[in-house]
PDB file of N, CA and C in Angstrom:
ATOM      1  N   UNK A   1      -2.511  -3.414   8.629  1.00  0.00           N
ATOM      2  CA  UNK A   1      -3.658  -3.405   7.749  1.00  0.00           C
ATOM      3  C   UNK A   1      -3.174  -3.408   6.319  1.00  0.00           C
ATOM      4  N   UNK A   2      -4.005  -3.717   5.301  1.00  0.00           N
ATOM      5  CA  UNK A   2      -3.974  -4.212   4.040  1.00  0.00           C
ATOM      6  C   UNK A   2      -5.002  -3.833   2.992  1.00  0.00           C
ATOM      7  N   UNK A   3      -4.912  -3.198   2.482  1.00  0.00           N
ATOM      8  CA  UNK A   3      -6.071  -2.688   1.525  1.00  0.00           C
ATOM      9  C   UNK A   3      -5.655  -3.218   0.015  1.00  0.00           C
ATOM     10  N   UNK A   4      -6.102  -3.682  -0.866  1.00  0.00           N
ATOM     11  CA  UNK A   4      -6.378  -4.201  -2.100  1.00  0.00           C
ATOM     12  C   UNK A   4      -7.136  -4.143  -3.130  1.00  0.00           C
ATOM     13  N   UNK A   5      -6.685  -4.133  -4.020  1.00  0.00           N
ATOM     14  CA  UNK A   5      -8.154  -3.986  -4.992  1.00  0.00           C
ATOM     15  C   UNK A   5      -7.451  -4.852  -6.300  1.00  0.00           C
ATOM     16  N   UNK A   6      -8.032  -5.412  -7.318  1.00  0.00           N
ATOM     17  CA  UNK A   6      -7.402  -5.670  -8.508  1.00  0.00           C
ATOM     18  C   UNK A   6      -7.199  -4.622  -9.504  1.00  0.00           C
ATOM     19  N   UNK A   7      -8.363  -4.104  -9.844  1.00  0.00           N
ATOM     20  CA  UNK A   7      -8.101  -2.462 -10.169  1.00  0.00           C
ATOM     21  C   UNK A   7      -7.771  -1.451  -9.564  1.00  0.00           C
ATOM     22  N   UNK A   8      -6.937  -0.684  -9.767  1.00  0.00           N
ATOM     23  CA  UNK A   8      -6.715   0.940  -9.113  1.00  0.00           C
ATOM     24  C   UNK A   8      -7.235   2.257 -10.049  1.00  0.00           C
ATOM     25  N   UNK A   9      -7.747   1.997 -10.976  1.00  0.00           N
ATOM     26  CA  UNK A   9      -7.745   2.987 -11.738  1.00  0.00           C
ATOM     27  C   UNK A   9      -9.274   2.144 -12.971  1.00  0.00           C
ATOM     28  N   UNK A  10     -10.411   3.012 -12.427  1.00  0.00           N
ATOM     29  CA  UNK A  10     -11.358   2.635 -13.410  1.00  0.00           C
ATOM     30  C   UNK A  10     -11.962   3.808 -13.914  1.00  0.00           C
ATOM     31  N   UNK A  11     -12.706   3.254 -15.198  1.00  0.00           N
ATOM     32  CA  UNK A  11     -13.597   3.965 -15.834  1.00  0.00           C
ATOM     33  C   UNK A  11     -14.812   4.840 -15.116  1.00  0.00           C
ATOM     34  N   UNK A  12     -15.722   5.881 -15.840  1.00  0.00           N
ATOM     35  CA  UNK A  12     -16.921   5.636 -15.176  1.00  0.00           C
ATOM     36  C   UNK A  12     -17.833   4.128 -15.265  1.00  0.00           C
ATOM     37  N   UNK A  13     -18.320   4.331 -14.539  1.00  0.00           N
ATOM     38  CA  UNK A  13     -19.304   2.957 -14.271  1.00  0.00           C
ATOM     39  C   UNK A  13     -18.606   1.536 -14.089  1.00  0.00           C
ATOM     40  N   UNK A  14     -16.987   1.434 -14.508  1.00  0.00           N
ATOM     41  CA  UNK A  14     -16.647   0.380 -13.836  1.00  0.00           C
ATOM     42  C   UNK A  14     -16.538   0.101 -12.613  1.00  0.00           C
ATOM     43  N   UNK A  15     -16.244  -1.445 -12.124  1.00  0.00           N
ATOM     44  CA  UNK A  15     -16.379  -1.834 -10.757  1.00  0.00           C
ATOM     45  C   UNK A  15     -15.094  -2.658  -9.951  1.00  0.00           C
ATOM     46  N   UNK A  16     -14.694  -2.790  -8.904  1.00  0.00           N
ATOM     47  CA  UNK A  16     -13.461  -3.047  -8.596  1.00  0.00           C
ATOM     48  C   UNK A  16     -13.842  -3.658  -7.165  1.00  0.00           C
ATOM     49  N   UNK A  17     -13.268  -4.565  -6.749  1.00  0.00           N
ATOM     50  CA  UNK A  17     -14.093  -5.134  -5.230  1.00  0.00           C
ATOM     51  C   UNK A  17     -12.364  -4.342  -4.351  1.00  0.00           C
ATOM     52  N   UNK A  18     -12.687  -3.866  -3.571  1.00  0.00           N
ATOM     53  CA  UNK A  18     -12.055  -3.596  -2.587  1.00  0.00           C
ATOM     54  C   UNK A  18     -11.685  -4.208  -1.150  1.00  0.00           C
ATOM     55  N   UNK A  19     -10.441  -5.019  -0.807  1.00  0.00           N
ATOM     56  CA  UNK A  19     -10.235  -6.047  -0.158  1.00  0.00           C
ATOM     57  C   UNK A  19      -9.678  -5.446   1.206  1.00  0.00           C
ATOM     58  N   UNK A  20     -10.399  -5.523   2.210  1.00  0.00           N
ATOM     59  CA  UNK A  20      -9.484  -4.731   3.799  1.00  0.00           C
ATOM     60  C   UNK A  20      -9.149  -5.930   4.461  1.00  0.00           C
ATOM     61  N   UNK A  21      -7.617  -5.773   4.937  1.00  0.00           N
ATOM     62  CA  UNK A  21      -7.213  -6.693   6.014  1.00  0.00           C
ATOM     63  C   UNK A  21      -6.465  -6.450   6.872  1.00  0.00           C
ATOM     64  N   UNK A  22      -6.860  -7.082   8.149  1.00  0.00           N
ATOM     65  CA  UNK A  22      -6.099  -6.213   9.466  1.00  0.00           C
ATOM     66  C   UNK A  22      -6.110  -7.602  10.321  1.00  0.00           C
ATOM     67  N   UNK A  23      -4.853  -7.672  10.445  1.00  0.00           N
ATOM     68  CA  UNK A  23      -3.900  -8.284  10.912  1.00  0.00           C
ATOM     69  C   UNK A  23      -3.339  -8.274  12.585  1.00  0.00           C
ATOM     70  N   UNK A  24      -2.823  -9.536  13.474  1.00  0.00           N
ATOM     71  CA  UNK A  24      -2.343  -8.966  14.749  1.00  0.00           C
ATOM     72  C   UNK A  24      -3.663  -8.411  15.910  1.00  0.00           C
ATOM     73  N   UNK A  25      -4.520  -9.380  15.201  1.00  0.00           N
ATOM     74  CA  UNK A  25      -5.567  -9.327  16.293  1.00  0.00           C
ATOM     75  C   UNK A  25      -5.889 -10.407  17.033  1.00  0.00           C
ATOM     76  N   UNK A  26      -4.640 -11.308  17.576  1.00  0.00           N
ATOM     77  CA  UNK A  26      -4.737 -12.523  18.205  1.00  0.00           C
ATOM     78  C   UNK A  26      -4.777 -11.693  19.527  1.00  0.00           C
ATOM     79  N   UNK A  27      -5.323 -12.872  20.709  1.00  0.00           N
ATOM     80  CA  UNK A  27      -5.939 -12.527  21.637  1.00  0.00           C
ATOM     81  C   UNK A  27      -6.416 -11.231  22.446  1.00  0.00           C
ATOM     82  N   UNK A  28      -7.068 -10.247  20.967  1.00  0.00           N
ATOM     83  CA  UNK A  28      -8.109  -8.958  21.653  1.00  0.00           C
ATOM     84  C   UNK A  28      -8.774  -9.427  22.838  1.00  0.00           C
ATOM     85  N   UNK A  29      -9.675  -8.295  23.203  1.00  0.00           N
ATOM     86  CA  UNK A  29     -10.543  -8.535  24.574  1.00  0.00           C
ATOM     87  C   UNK A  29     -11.543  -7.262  24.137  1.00  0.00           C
ATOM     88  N   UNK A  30     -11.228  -6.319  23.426  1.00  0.00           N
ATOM     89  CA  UNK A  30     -12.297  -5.809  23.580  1.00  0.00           C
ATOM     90  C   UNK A  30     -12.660  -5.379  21.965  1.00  0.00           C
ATOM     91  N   UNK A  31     -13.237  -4.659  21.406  1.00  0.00           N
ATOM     92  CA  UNK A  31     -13.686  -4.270  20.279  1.00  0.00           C
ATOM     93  C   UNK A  31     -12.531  -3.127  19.462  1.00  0.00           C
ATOM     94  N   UNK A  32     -11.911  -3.876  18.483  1.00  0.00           N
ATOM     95  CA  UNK A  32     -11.217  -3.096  17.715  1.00  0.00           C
ATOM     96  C   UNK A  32     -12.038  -1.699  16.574  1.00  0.00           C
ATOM     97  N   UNK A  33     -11.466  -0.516  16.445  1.00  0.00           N
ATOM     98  CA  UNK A  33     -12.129   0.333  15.484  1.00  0.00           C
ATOM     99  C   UNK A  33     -11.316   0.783  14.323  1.00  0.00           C
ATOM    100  N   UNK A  34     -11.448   0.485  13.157  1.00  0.00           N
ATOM    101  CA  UNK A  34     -11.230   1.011  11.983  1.00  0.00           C
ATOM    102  C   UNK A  34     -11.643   1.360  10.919  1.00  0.00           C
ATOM    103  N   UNK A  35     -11.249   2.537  10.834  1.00  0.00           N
ATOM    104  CA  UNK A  35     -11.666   3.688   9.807  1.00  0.00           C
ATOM    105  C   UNK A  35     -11.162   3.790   8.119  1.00  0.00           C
ATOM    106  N   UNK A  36     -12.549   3.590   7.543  1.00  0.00           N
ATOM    107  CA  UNK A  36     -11.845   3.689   6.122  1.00  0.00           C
ATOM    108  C   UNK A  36     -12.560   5.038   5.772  1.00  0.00           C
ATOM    109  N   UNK A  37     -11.787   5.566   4.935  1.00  0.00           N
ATOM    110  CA  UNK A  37     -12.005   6.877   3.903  1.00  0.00           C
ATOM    111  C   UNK A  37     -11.652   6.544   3.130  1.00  0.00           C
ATOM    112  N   UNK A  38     -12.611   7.025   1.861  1.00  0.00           N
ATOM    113  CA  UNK A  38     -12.470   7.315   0.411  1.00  0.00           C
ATOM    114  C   UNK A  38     -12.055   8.792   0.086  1.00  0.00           C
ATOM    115  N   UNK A  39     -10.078   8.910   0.116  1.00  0.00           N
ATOM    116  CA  UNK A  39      -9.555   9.834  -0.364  1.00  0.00           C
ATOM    117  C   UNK A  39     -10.111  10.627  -2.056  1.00  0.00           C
ATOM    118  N   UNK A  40     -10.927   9.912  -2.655  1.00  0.00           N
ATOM    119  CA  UNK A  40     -10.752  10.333  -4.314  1.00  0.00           C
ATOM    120  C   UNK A  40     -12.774  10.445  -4.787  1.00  0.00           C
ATOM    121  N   UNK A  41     -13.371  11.043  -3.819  1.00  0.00           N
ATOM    122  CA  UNK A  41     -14.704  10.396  -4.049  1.00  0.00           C
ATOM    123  C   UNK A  41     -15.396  11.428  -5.698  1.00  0.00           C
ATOM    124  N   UNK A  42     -14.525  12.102  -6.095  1.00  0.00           N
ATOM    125  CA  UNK A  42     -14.858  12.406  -7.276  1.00  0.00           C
ATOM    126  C   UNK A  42     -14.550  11.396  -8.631  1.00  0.00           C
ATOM    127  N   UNK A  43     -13.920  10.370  -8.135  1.00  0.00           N
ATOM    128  CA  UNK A  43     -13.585   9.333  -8.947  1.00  0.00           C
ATOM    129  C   UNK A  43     -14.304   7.723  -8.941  1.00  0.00           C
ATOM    130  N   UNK A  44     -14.297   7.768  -7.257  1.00  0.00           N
ATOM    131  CA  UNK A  44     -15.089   6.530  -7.461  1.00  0.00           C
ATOM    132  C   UNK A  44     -15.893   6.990  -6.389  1.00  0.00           C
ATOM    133  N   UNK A  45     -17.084   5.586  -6.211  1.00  0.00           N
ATOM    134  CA  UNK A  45     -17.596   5.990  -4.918  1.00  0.00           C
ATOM    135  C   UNK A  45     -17.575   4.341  -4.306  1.00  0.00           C
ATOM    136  N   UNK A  46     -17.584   4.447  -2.518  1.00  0.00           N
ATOM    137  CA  UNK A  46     -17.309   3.279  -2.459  1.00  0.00           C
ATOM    138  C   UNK A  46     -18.967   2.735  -1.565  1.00  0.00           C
ATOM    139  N   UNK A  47     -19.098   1.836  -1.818  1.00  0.00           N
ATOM    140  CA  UNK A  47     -19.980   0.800  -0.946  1.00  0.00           C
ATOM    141  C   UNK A  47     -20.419   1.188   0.518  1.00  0.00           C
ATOM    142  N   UNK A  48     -21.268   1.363   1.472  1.00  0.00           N
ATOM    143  CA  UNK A  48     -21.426   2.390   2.767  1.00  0.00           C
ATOM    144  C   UNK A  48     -21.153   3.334   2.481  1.00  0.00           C
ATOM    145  N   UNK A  49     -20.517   4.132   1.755  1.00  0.00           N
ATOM    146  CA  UNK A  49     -20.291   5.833   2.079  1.00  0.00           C
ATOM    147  C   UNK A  49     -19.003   6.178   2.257  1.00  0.00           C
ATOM    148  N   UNK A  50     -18.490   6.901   1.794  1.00  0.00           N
ATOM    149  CA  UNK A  50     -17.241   7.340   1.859  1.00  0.00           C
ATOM    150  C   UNK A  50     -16.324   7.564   3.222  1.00  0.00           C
ATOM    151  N   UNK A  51     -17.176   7.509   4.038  1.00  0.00           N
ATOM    152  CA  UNK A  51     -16.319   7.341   5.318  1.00  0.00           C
ATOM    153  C   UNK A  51     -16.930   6.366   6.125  1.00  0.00           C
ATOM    154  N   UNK A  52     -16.346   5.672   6.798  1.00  0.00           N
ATOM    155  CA  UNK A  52     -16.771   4.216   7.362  1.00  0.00           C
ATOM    156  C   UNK A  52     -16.154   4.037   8.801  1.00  0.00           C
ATOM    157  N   UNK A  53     -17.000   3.782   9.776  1.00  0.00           N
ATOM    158  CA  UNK A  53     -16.427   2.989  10.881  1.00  0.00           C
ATOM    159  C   UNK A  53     -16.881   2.035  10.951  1.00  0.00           C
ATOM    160  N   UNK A  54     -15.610   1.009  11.191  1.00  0.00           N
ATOM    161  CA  UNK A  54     -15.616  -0.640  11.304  1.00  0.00           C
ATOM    162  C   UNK A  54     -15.878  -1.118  12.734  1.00  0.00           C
ATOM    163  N   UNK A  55     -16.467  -1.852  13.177  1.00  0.00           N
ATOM    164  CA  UNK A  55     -16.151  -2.033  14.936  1.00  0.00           C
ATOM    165  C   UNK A  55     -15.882  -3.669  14.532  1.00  0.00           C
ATOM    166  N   UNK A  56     -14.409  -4.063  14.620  1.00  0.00           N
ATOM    167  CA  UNK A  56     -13.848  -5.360  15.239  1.00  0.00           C
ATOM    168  C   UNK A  56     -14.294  -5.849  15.959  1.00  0.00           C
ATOM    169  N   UNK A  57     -15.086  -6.967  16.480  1.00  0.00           N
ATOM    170  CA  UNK A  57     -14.977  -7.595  18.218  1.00  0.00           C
ATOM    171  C   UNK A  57     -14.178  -9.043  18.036  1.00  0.00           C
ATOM    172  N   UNK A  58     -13.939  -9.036  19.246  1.00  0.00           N
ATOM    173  CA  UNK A  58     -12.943 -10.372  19.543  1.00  0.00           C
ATOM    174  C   UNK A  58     -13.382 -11.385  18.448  1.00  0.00           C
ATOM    175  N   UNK A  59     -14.723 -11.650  18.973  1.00  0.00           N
ATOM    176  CA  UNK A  59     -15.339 -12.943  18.115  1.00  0.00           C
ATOM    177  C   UNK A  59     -15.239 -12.831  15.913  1.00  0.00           C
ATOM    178  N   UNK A  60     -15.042 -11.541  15.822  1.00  0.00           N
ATOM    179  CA  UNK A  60     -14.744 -11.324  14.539  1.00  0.00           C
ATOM    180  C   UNK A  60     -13.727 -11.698  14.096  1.00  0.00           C
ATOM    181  N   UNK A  61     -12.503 -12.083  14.777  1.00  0.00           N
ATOM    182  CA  UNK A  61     -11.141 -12.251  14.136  1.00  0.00           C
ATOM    183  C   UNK A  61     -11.445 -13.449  14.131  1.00  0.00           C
ATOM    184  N   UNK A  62     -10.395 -13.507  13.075  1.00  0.00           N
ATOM    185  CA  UNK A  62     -10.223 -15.245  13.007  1.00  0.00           C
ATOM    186  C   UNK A  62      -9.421 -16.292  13.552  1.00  0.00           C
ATOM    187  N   UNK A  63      -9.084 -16.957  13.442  1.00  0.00           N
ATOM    188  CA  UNK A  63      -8.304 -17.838  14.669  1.00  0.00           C
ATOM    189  C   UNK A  63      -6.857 -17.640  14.365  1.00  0.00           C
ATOM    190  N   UNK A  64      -6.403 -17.205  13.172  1.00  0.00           N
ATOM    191  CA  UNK A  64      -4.946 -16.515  12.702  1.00  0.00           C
ATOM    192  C   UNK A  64      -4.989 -15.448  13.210  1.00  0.00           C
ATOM    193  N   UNK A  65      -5.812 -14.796  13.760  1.00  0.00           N
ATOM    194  CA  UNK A  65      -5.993 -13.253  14.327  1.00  0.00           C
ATOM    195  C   UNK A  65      -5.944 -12.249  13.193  1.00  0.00           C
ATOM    196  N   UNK A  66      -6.623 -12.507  11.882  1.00  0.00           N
ATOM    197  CA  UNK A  66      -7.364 -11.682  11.012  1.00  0.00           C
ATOM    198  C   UNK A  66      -8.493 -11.185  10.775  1.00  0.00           C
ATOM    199  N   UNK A  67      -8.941 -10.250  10.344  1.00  0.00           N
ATOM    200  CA  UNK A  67     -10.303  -9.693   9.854  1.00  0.00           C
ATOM    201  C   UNK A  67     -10.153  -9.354   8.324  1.00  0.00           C
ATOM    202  N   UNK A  68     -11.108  -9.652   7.376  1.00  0.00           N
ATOM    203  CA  UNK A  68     -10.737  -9.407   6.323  1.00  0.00           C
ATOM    204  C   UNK A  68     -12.790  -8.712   6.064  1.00  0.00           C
ATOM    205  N   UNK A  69     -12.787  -7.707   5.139  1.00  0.00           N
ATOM    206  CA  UNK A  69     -14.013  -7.233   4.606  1.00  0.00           C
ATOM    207  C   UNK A  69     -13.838  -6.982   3.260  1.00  0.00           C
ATOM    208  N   UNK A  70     -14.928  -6.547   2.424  1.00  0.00           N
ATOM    209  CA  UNK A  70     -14.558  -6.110   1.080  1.00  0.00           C
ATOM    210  C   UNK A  70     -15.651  -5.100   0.686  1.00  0.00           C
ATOM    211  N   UNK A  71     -15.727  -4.296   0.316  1.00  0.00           N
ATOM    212  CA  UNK A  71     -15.791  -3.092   0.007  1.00  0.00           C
ATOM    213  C   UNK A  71     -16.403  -3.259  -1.742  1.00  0.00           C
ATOM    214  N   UNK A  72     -17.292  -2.870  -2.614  1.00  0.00           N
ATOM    215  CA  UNK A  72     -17.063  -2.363  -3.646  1.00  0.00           C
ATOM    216  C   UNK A  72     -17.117  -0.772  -4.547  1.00  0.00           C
ATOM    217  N   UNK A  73     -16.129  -0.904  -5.229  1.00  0.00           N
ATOM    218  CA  UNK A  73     -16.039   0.757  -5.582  1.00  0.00           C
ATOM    219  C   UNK A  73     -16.680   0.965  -7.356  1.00  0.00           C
ATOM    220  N   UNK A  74     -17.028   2.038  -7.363  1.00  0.00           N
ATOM    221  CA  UNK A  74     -17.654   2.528  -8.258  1.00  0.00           C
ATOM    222  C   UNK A  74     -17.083   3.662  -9.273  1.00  0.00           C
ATOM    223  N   UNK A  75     -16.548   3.795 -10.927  1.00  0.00           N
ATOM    224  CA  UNK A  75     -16.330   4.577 -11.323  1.00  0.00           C
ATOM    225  C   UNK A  75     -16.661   5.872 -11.496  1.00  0.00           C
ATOM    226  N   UNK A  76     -16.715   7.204 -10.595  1.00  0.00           N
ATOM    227  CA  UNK A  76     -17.775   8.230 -11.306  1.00  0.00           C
ATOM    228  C   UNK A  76     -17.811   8.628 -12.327  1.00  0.00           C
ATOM    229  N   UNK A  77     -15.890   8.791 -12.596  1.00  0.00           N
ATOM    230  CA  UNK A  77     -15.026   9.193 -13.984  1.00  0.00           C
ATOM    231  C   UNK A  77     -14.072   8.527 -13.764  1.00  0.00           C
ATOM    232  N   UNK A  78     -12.750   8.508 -15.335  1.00  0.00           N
ATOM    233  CA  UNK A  78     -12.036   7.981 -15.320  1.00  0.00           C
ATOM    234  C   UNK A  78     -10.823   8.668 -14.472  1.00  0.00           C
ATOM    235  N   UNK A  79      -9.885   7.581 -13.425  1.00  0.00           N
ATOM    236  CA  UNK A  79      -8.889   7.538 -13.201  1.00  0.00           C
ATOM    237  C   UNK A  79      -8.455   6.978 -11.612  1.00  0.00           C
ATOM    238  N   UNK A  80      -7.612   7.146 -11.327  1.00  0.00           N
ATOM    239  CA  UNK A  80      -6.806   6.441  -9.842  1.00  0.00           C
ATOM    240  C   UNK A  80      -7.151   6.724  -8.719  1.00  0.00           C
ATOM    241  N   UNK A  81      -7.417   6.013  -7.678  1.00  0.00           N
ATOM    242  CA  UNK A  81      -8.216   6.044  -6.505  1.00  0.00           C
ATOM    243  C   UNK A  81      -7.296   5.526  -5.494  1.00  0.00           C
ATOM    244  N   UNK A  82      -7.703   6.584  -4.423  1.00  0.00           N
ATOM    245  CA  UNK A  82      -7.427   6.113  -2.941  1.00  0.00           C
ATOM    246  C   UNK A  82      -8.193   5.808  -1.992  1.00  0.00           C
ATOM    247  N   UNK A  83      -7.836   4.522  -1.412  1.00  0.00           N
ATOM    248  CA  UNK A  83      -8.715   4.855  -0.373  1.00  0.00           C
ATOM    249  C   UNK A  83      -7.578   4.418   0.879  1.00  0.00           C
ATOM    250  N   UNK A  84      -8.012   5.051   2.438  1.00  0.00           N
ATOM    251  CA  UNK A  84      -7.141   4.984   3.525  1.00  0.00           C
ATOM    252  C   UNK A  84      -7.951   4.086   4.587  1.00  0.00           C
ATOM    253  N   UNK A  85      -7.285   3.322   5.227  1.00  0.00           N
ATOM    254  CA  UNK A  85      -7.574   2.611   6.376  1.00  0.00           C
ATOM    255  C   UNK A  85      -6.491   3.148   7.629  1.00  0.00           C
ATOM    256  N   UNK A  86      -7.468   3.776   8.710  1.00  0.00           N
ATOM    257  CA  UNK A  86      -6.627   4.345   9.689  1.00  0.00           C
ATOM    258  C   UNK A  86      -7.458   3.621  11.277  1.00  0.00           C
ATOM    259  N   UNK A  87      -6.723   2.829  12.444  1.00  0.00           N
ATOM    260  CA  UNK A  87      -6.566   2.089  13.364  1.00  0.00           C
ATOM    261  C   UNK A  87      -7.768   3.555  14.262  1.00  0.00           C
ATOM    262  N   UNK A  88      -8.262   3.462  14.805  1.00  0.00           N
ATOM    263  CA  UNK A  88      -9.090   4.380  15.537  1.00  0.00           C
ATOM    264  C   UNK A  88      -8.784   3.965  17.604  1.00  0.00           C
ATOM    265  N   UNK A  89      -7.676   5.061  17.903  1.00  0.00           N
ATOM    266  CA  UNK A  89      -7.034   4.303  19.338  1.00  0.00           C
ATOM    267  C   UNK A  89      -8.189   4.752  20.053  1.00  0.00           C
ATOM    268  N   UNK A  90      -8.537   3.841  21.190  1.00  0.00           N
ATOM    269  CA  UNK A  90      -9.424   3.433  21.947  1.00  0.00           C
ATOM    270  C   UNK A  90      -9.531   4.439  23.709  1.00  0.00           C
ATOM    271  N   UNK A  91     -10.083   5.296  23.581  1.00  0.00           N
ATOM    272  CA  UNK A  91     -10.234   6.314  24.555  1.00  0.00           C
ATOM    273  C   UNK A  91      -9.629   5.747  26.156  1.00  0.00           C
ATOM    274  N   UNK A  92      -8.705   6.701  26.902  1.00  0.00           N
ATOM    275  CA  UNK A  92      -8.342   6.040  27.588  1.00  0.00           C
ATOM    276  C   UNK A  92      -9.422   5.487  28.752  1.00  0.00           C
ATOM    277  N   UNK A  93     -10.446   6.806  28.717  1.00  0.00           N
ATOM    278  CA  UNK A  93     -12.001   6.629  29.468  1.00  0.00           C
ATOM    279  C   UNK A  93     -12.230   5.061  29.368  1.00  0.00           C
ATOM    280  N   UNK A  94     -11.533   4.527  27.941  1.00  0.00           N
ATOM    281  CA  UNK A  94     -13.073   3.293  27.737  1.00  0.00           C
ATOM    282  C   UNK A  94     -12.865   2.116  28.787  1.00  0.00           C
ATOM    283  N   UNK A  95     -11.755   2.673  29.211  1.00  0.00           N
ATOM    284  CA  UNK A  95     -11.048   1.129  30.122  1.00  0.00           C
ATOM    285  C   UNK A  95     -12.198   1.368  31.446  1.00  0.00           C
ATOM    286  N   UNK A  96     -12.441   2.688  31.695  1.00  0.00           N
ATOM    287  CA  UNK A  96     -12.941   3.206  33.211  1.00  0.00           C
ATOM    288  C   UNK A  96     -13.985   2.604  33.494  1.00  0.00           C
ATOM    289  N   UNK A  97     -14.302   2.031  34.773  1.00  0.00           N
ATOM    290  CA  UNK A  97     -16.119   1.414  34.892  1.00  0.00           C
ATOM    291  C   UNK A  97     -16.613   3.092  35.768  1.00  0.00           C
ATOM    292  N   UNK A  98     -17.893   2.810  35.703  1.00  0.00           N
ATOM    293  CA  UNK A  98     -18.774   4.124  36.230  1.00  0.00           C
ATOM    294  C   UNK A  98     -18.899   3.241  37.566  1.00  0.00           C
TER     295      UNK A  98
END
């Protein structure tokens, strides 16, 4: 995964598009999950809410086996922002049929 922004560090009220990319999703089968958090939310705020689940499905990747989204973030005050993208592993249950 790949997170981006052109800015890292804004004003209040400036704006910064936030770029996610996740990679190595050639021939999935079932629905990928990833999790973004906004480590710094006294600084910026981001687009959905500071904590986010993504649900991947097969048909979402692209034929390079990418997913790419973008995000925009918001200055509250001035200074440097994090945000984390973390892979969400897939319960071993989920494989199980009832």
């Amino acid at each position: 995964m790949r997170l981006s922004a052109p800015r890292t560090s804004l004003l209040r009220g400036e704006r910064t598009t936030l770029t996610v990319q996740v990679t190595g999703l050639e021939g999935i089968d079932s629905t990928v999950a990833v999790r973004l958090e906004n480590r710094t939310p006294s600084v910026v705020g981001m687009e959905g809410g500071d904590r986010q689940d993504l649900s991947i499905a097969p048909s979402d990747a692209a034929a390079t086996g990418s997913y790419q989204t973008t995000r925009t973030l918001t200055g509250a005050q001035a200074g440097s922002f994090q945000v984390a993208a973390t892979l969400v592993p897939r319960s071993p249950l989920a494989n199980q049929r009832p």
